[in-house]
C-alpha atoms as a PDB file:
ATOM      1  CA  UNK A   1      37.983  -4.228 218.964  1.00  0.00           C
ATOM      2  CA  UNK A   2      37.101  -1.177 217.068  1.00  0.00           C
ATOM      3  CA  UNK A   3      33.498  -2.217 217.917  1.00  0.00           C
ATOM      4  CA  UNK A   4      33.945  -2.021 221.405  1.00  0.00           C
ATOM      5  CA  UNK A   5      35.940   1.429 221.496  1.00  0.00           C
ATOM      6  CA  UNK A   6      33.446   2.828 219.587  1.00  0.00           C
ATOM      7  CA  UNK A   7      31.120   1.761 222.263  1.00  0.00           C
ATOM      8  CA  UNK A   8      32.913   2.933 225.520  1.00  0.00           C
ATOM      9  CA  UNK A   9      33.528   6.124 223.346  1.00  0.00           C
ATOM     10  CA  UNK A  10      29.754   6.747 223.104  1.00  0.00           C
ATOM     11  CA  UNK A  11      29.490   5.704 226.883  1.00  0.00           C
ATOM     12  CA  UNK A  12      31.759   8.908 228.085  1.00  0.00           C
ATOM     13  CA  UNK A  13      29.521  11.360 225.535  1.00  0.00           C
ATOM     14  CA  UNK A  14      25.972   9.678 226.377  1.00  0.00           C
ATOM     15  CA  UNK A  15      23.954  13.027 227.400  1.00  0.00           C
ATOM     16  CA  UNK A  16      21.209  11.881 230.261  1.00  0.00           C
ATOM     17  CA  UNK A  17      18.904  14.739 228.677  1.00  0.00           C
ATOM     18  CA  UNK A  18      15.278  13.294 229.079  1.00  0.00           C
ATOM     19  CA  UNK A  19      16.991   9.975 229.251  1.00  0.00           C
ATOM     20  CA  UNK A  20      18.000  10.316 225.792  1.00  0.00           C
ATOM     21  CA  UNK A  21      21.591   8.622 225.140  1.00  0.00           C
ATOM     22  CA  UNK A  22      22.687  10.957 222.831  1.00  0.00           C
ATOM     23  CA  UNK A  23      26.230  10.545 220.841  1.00  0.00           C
ATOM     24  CA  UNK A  24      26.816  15.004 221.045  1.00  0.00           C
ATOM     25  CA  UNK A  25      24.936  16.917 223.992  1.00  0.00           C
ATOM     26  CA  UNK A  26      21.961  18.972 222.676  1.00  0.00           C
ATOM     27  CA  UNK A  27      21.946  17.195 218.843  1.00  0.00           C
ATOM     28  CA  UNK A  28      19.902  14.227 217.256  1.00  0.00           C
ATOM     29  CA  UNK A  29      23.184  13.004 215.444  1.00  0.00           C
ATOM     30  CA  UNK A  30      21.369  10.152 212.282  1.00  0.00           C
ATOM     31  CA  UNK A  31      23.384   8.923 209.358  1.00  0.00           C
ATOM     32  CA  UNK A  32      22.693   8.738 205.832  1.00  0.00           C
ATOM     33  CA  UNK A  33      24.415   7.360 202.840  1.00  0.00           C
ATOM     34  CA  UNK A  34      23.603  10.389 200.564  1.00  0.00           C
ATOM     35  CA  UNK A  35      23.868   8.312 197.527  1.00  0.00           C
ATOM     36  CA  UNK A  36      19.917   7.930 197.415  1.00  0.00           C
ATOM     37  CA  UNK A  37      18.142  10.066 195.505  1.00  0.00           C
ATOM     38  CA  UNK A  38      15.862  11.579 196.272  1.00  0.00           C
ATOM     39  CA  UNK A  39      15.927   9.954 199.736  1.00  0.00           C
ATOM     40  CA  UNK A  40      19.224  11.572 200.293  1.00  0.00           C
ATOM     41  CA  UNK A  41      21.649  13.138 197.671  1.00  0.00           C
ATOM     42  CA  UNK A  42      25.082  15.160 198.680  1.00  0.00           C
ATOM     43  CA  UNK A  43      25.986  18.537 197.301  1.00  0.00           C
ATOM     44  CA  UNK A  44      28.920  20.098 196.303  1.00  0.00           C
ATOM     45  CA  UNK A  45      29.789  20.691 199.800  1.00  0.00           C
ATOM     46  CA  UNK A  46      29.211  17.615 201.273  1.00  0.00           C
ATOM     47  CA  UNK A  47      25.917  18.904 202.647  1.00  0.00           C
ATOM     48  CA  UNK A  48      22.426  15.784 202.291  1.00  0.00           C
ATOM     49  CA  UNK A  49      19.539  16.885 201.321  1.00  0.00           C
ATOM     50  CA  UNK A  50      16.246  14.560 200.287  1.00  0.00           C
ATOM     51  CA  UNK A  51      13.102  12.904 201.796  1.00  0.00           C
ATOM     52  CA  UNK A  52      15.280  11.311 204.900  1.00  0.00           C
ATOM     53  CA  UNK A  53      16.903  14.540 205.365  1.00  0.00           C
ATOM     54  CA  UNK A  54      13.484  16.236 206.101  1.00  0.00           C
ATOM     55  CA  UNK A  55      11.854  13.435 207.999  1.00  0.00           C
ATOM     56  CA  UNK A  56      15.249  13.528 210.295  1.00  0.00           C
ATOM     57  CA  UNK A  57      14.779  17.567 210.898  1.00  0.00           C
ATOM     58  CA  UNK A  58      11.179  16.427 211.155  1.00  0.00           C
ATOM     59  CA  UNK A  59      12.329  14.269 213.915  1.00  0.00           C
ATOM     60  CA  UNK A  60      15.079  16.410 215.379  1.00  0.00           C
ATOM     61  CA  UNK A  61      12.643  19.829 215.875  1.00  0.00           C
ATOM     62  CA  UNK A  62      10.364  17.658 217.591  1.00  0.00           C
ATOM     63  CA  UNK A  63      13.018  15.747 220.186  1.00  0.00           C
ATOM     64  CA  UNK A  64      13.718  19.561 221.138  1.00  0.00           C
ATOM     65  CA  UNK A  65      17.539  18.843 219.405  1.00  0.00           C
ATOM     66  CA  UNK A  66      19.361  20.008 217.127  1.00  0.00           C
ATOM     67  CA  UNK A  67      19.727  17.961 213.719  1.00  0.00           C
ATOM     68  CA  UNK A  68      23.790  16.417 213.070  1.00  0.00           C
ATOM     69  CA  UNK A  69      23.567  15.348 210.073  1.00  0.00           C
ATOM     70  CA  UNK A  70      26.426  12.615 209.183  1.00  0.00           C
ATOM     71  CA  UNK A  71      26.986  10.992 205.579  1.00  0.00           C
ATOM     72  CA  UNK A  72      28.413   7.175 205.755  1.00  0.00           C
ATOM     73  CA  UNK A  73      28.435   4.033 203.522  1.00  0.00           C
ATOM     74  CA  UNK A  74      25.238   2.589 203.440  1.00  0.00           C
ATOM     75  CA  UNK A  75      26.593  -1.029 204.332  1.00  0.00           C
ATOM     76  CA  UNK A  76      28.446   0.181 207.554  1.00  0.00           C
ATOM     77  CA  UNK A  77      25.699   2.216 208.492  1.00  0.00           C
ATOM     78  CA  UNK A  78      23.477  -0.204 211.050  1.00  0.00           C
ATOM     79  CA  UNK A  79      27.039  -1.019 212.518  1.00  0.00           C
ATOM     80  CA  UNK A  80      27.438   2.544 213.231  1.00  0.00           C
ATOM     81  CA  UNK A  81      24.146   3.089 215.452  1.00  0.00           C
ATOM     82  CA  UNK A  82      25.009  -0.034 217.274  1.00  0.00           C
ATOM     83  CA  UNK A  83      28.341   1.042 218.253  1.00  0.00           C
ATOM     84  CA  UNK A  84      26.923   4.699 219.447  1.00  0.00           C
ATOM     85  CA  UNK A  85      28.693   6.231 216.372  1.00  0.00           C
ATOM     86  CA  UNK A  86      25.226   7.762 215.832  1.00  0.00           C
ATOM     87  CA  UNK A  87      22.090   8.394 217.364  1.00  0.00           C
ATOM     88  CA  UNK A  88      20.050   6.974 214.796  1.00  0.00           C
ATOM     89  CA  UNK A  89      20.251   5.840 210.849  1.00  0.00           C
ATOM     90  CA  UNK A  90      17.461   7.489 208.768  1.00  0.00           C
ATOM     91  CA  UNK A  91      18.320   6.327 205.699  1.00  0.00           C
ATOM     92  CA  UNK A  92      15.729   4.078 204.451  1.00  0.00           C
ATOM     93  CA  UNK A  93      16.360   0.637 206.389  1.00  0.00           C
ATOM     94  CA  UNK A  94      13.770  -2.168 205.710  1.00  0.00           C
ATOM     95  CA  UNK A  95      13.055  -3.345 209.072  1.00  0.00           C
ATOM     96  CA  UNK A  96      13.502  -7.078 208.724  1.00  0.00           C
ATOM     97  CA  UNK A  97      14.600  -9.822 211.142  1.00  0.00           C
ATOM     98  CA  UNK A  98      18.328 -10.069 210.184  1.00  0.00           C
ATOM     99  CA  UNK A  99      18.514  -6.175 211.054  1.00  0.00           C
ATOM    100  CA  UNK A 100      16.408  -6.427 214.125  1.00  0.00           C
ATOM    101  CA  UNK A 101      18.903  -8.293 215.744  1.00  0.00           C
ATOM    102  CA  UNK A 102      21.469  -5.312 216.063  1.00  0.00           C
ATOM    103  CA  UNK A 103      19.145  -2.744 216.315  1.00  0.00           C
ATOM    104  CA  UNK A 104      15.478  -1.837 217.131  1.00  0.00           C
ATOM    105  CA  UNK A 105      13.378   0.056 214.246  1.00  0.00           C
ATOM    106  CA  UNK A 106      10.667   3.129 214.939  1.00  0.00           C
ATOM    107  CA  UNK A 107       7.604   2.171 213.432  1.00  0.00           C
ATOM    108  CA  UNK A 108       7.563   2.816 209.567  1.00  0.00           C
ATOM    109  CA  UNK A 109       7.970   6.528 208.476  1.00  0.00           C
ATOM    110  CA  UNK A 110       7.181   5.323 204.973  1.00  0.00           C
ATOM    111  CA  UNK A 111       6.362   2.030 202.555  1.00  0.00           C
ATOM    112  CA  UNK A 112       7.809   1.264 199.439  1.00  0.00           C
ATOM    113  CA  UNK A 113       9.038  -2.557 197.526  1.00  0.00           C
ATOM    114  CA  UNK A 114      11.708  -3.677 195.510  1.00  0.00           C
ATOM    115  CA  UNK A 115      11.002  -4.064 191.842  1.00  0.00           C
ATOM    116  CA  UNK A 116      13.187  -5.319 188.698  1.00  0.00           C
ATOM    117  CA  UNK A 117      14.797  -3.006 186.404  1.00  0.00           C
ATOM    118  CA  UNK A 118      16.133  -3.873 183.268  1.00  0.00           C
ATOM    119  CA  UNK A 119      17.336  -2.021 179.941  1.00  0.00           C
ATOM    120  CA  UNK A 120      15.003  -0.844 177.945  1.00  0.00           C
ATOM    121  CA  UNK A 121      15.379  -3.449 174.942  1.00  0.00           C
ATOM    122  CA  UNK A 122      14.937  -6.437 177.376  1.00  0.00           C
ATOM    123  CA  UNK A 123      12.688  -9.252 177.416  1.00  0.00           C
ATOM    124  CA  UNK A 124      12.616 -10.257 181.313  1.00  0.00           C
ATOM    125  CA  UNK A 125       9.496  -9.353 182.805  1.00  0.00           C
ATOM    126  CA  UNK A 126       9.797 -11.664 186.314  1.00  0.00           C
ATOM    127  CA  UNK A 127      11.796 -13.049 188.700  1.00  0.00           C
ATOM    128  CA  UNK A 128      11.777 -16.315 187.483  1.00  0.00           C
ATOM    129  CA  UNK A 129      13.570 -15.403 183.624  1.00  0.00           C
ATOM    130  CA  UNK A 130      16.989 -13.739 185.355  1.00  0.00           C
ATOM    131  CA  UNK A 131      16.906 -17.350 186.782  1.00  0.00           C
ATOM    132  CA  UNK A 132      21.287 -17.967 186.848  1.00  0.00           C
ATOM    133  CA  UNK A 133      21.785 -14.011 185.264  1.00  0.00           C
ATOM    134  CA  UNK A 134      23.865 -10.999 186.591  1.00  0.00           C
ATOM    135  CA  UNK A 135      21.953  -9.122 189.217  1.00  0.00           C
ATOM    136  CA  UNK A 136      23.299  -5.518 190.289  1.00  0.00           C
ATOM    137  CA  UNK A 137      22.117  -4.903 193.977  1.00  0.00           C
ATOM    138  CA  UNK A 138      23.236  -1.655 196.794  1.00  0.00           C
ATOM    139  CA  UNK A 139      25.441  -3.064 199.695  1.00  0.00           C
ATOM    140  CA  UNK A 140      23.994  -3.709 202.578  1.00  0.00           C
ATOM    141  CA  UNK A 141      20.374  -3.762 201.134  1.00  0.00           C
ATOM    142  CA  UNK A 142      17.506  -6.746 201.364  1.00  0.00           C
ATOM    143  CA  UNK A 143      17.482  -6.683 197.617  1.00  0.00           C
ATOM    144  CA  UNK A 144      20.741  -9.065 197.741  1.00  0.00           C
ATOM    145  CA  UNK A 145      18.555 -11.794 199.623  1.00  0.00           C
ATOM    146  CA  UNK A 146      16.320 -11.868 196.714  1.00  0.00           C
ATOM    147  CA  UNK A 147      18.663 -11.492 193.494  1.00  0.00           C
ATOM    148  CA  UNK A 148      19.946 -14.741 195.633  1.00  0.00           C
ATOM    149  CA  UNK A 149      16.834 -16.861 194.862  1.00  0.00           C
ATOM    150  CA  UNK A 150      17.176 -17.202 190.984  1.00  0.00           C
ATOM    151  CA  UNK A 151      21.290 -16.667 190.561  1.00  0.00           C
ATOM    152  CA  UNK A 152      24.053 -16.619 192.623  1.00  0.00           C
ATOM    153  CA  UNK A 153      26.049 -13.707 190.144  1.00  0.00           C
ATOM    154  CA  UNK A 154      25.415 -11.092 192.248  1.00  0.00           C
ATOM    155  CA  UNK A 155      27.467  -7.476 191.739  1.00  0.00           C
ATOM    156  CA  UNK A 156      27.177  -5.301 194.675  1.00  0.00           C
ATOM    157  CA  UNK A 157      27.315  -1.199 194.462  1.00  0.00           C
ATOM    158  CA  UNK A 158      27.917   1.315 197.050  1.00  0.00           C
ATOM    159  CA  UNK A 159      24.586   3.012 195.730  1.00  0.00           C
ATOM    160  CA  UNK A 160      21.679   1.950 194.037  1.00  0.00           C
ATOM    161  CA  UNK A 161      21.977   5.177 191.495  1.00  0.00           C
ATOM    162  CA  UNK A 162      25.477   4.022 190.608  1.00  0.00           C
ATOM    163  CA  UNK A 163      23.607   0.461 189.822  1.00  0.00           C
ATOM    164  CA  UNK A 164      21.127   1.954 187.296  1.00  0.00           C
ATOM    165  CA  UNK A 165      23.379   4.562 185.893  1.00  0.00           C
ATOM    166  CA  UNK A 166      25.571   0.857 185.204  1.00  0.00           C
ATOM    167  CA  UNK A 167      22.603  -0.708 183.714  1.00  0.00           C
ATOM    168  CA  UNK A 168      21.438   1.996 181.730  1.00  0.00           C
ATOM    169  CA  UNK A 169      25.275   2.014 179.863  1.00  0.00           C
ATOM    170  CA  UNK A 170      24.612  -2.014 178.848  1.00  0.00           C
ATOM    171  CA  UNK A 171      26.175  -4.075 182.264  1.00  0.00           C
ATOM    172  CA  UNK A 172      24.303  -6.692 184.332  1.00  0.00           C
ATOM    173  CA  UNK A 173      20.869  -8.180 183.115  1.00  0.00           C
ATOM    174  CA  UNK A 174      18.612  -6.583 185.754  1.00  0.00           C
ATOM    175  CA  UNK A 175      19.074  -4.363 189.018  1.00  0.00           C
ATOM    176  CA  UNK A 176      16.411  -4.591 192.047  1.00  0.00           C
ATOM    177  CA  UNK A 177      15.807  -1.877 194.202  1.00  0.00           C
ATOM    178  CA  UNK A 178      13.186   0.425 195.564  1.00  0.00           C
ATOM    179  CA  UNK A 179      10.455   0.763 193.109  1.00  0.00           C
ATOM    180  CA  UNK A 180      10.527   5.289 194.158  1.00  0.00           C
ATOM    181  CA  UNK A 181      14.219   4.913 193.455  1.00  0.00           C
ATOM    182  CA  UNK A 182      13.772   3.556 189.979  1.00  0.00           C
ATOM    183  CA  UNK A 183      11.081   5.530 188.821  1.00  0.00           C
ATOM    184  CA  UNK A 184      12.783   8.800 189.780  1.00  0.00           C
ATOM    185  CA  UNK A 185      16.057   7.317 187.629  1.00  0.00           C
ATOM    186  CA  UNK A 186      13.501   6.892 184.625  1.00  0.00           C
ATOM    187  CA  UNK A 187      12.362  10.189 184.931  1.00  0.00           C
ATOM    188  CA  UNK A 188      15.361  11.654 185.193  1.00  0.00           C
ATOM    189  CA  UNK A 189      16.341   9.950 181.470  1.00  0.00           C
ATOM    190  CA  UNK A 190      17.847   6.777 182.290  1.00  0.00           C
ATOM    191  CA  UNK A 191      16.415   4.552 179.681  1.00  0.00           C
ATOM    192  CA  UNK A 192      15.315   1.654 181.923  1.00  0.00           C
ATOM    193  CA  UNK A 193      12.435  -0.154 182.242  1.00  0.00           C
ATOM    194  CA  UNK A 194      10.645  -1.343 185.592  1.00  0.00           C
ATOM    195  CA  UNK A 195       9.104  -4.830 185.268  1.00  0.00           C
ATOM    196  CA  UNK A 196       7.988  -7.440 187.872  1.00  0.00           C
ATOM    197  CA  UNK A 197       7.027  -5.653 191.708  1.00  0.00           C
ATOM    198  CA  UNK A 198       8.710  -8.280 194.517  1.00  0.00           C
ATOM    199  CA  UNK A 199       6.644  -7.315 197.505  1.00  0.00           C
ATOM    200  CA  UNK A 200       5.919  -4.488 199.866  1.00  0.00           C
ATOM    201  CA  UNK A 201       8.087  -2.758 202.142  1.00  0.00           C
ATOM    202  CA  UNK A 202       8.223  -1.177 205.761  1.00  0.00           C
ATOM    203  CA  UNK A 203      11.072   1.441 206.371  1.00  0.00           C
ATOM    204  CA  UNK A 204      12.017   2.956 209.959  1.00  0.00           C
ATOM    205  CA  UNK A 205      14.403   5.039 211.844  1.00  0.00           C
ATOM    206  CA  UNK A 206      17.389   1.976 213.611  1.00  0.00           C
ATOM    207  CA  UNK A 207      18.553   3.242 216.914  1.00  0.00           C
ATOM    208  CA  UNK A 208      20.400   1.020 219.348  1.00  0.00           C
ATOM    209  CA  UNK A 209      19.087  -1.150 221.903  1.00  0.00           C
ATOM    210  CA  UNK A 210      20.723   0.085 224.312  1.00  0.00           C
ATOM    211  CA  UNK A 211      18.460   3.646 223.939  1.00  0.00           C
ATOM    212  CA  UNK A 212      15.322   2.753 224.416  1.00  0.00           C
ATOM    213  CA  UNK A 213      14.294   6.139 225.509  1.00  0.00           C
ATOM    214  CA  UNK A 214      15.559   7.697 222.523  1.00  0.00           C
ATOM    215  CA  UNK A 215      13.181   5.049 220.106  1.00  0.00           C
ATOM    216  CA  UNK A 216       9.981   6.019 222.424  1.00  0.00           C
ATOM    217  CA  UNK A 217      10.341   9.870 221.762  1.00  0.00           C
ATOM    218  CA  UNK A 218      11.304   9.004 218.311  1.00  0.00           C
ATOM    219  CA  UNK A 219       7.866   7.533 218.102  1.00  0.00           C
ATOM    220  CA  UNK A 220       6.298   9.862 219.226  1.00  0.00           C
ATOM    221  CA  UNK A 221       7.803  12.678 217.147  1.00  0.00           C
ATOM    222  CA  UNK A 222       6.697   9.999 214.311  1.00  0.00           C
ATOM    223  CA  UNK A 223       2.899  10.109 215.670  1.00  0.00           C
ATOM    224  CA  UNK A 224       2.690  13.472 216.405  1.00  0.00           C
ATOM    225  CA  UNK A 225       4.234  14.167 212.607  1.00  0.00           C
ATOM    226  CA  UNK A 226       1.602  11.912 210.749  1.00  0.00           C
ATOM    227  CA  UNK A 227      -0.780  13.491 212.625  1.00  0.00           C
ATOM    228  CA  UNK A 228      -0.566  17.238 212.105  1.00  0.00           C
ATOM    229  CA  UNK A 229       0.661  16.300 207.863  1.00  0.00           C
ATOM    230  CA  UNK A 230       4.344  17.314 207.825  1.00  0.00           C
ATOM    231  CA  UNK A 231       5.160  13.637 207.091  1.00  0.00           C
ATOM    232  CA  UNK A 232       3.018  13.869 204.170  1.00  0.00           C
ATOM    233  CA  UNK A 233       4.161  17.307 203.078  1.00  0.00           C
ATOM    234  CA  UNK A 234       7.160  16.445 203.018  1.00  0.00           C
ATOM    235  CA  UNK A 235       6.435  12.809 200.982  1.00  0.00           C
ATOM    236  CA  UNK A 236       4.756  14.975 198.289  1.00  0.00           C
ATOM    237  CA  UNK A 237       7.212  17.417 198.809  1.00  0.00           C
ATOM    238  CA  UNK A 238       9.654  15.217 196.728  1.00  0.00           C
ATOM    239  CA  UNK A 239       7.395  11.989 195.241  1.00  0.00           C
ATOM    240  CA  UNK A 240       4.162  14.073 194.388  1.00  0.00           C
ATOM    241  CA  UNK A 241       2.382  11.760 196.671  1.00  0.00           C
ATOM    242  CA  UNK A 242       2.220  10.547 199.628  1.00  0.00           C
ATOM    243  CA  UNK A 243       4.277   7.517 200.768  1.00  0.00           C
ATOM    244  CA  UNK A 244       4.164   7.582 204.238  1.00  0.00           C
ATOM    245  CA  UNK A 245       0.765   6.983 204.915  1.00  0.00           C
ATOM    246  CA  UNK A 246      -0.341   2.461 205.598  1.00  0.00           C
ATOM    247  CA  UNK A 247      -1.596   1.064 202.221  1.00  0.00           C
ATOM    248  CA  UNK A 248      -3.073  -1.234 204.533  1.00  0.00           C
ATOM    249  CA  UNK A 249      -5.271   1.276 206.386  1.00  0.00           C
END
């Protein structure tokens, strides 16, 4: 039921600007957890900052709008967009099939995989040896789906940070998450170790399928932003290289 108000809610605000559903006239309203670093990270005053932050702004200068930005639990998040709550989720979403089915994605704005991290005196190196052990995974995330194909004891966090930071202090045997996410944790003194990599990764902007107009120009901002560098300014900006461009191409 909440569902559904939240949808007739975002009905009555829907702006027609450019054909643009938009959940506040004039503003490119996104969510983010900001319990991502560096992807996105909360101040003291509640404010995000981080690589999604940017490539949102990014997004936002080039819509013509003005950027809203609005911190929510990661898990809850792809709900949100669906509903109308927001205009869009930049807050690194794998686009995968189970997702797809709620939302549509942008194409990718950046590429990353999961990997395995352990503590530092451990002896896994794969997959396969944390076959039936403890597995710390984010809500919400992909990285559940494969923690689920070698053990079903599974312990979920609100964040991936708050999953290392556990790990580092001697609980679960391994966490998986975003390869970046780890290696920023490592170099800012966790004392964890990344093993086996589980794959390759494409992450978009989710907007809701009912805004179709809003996902073309969102493209487009995307294209015209790989194009003139600011995508990878901002990459290197916070990884010291660039992560946005196909490792493909």
């Amino acid at each position: 039921m909440a569902g559904i108000l939240a949808a007739c809610g975002s009905d009555e605000k829907a702006s027609g600007e450019g054909g643009m559903k938009l959940a506040d006239e004039g503003k490119f309203t996104f969510a983010s957890s900001g319990e991502f670093k560096p992807f996105s990270v909360t101040d003291g005053e509640g404010k995000m900052t981080g690589f999604d932050i940017d490539v949102a702004e990014a997004v936002a200068k080039e819509l013509g709008l003005e950027p809203n930005q609005k911190k929510f639990k990661f898990a809850s998040i792809v709900e949100g967009v669906k509903s109308g709550r927001f205009d869009a989720a930049v807050a690194s979403h794998t686009i995968n099939e189970d997702r797809l089915k709620h939302v549509n994605f942008s194409t990718p704005y950046y590429y990353s995989g999961p990997q395995i991290f352990v503590s530092a005196d451990s002896n896994v190196e794969k997959l396969g040896d944390l076959e039936g052990k403890e597995i710390a995974v984010s809500k919400g995330s992909t990285y559940a789906d494969t923690a689920e194909e070698v053990t079903d004891n599974i312990v979920l966090y609100d964040s991936d940070v708050t999953a290392l930071e556990a790990l580092a202090n001697g609980r679960h045997d391994a966490v998986i998450t975003d390869f970046i996410t780890g290696k920023e944790a490592i170099g800012a003194g966790l004392e964890i170790a990344g093993k086996e990599l589980l794959g390759r990764s494409e992450q978009g902007i989710a907007v809701s399928k009912e805004n179709e107009e809003l996902l073309k120009k969102i493209n487009e901002a995307l294209e015209t932003l790989r194009e003139n560098g600011t995508l990878k300014e901002i990459s290197e900006k916070y990884f010291g290289e660039d992560i946005t461009a196909d490792p493909e191409k």
